[in-house]
C-alpha atoms as a PDB file:
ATOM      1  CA  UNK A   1     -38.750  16.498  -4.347  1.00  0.00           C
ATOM      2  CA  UNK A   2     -35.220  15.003  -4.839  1.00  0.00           C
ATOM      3  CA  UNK A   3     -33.085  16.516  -2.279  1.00  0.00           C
ATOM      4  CA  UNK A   4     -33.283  15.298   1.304  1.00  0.00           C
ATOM      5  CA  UNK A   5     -35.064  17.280   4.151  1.00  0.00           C
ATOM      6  CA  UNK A   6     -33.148  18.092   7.536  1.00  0.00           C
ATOM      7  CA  UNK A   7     -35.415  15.090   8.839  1.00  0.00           C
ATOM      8  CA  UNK A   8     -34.328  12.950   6.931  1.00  0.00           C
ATOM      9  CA  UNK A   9     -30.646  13.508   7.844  1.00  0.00           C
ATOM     10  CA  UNK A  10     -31.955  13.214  11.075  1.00  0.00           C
ATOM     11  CA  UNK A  11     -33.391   9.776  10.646  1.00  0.00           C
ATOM     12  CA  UNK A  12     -30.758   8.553   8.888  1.00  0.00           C
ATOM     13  CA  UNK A  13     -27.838   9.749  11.499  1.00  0.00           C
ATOM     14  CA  UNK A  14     -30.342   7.611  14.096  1.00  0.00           C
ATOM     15  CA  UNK A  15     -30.117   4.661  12.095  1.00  0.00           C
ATOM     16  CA  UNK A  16     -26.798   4.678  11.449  1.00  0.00           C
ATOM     17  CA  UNK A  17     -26.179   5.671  15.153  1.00  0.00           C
ATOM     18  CA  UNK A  18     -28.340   2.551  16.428  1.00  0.00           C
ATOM     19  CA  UNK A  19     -26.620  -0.057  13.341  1.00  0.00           C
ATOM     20  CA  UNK A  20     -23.167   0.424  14.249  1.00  0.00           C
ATOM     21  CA  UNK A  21     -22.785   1.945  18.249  1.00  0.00           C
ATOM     22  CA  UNK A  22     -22.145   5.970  19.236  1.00  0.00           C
ATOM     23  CA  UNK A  23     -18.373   3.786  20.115  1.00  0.00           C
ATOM     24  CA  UNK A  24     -17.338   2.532  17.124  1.00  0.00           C
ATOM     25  CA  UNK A  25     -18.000   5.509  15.140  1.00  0.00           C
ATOM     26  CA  UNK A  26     -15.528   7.523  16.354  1.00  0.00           C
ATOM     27  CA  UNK A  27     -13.184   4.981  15.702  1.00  0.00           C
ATOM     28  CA  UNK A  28     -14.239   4.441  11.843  1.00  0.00           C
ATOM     29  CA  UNK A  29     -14.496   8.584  11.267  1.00  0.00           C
ATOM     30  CA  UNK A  30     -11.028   8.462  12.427  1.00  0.00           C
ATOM     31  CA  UNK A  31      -9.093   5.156  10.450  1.00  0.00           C
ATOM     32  CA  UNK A  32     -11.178   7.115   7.294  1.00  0.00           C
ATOM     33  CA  UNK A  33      -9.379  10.325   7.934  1.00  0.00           C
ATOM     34  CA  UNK A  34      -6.159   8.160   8.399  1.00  0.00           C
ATOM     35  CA  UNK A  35      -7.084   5.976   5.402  1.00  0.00           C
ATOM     36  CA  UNK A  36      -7.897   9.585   2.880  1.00  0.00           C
ATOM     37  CA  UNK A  37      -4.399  11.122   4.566  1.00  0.00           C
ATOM     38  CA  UNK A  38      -2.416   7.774   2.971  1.00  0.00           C
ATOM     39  CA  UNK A  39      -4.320   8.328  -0.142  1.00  0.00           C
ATOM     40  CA  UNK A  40      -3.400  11.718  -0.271  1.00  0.00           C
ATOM     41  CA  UNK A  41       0.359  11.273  -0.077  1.00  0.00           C
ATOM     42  CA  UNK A  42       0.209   8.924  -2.426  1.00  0.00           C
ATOM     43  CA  UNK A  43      -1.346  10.335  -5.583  1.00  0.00           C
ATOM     44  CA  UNK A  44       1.219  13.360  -4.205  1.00  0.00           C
ATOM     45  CA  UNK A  45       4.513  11.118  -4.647  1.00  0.00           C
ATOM     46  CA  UNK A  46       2.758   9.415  -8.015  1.00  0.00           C
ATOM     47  CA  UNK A  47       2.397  13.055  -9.208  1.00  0.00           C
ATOM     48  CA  UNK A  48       5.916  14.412  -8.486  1.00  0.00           C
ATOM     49  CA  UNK A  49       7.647  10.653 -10.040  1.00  0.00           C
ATOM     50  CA  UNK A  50       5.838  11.914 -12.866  1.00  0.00           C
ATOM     51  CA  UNK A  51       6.881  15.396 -13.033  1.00  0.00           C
ATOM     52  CA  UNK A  52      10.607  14.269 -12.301  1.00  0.00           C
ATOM     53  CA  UNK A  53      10.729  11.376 -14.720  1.00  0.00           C
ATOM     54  CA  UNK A  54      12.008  12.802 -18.650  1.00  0.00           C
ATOM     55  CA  UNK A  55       9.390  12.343 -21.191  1.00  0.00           C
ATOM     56  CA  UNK A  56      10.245   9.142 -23.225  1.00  0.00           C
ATOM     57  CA  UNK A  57      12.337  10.082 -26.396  1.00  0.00           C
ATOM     58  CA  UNK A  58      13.454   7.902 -28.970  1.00  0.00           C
ATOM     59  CA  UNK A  59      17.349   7.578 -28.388  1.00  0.00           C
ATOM     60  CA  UNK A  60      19.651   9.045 -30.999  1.00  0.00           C
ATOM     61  CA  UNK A  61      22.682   6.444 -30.169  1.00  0.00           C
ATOM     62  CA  UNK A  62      21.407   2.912 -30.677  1.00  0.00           C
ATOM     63  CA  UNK A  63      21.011   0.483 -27.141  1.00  0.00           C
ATOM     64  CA  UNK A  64      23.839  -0.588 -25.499  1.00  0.00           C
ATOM     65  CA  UNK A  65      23.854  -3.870 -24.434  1.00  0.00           C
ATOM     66  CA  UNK A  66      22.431  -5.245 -21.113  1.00  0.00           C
ATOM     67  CA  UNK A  67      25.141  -5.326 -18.631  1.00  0.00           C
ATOM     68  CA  UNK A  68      26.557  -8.918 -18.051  1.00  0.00           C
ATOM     69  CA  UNK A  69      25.440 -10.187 -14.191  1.00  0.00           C
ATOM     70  CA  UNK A  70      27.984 -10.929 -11.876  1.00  0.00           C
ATOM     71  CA  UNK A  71      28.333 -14.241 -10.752  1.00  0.00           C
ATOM     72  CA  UNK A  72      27.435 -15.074  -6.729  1.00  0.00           C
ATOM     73  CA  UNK A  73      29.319 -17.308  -4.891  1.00  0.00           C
ATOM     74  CA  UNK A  74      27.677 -19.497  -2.318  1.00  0.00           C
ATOM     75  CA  UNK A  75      28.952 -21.026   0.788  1.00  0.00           C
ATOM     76  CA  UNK A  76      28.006 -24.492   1.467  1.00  0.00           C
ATOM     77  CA  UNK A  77      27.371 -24.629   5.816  1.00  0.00           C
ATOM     78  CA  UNK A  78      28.038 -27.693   7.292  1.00  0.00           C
ATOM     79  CA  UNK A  79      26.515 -29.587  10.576  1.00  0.00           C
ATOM     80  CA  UNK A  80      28.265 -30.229  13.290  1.00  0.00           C
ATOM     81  CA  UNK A  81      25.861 -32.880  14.526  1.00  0.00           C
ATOM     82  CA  UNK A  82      26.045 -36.147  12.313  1.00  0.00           C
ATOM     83  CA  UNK A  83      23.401 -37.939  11.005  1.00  0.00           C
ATOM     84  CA  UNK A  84      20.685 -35.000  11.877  1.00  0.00           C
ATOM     85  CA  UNK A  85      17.622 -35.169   9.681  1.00  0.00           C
ATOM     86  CA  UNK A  86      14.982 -33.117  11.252  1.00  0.00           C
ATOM     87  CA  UNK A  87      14.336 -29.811  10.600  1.00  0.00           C
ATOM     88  CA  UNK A  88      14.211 -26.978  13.160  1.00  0.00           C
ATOM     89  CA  UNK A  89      12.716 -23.545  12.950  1.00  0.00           C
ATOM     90  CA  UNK A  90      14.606 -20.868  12.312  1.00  0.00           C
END
């Protein structure tokens, strides 16, 4: 008892078979294997941006200040048409 007889399998592949279509299983098996091959590369780059980072030491030199932000200038566009209120998708 407890672990699952080759019939069983076999049942459950026909259920499973009959629930979801002998088309669209293909089609799931393979956006899984897509799906676990993006996981994969992922917990890869996590794992090297870990290896690469330093460890986190206390600094000998005390902070420097935050770097002061540089202002933007903006340009102010104007219309060519007069009097035009309504707005047109971009």
């Amino acid at each position: 008892m407890g672990s699952l007889q080759p019939w069983h399998w076999l049942i459950l592949a026909v259920v499973v078979i009959v629930l979801f279509g002998a088309k669209r299983l293909p089609d799931a098996a393979r956006s899984l294997g897509k799906s676990l091959r993006i996981f994969k590369s992922e917990v890869r780059e996590l794992q090297s941006e870990n290896k690469s980072e330093p460890s986190i030491e206390t600094p000998a030199t005390p902070a420097t200040p935050a770097a002061t932000p540089t202002p933007v200038q903006s340009q102010r566009v104007e219309s060519t048409e007069q009097g035009h209120t309504e707005a047109r998708p971009a």
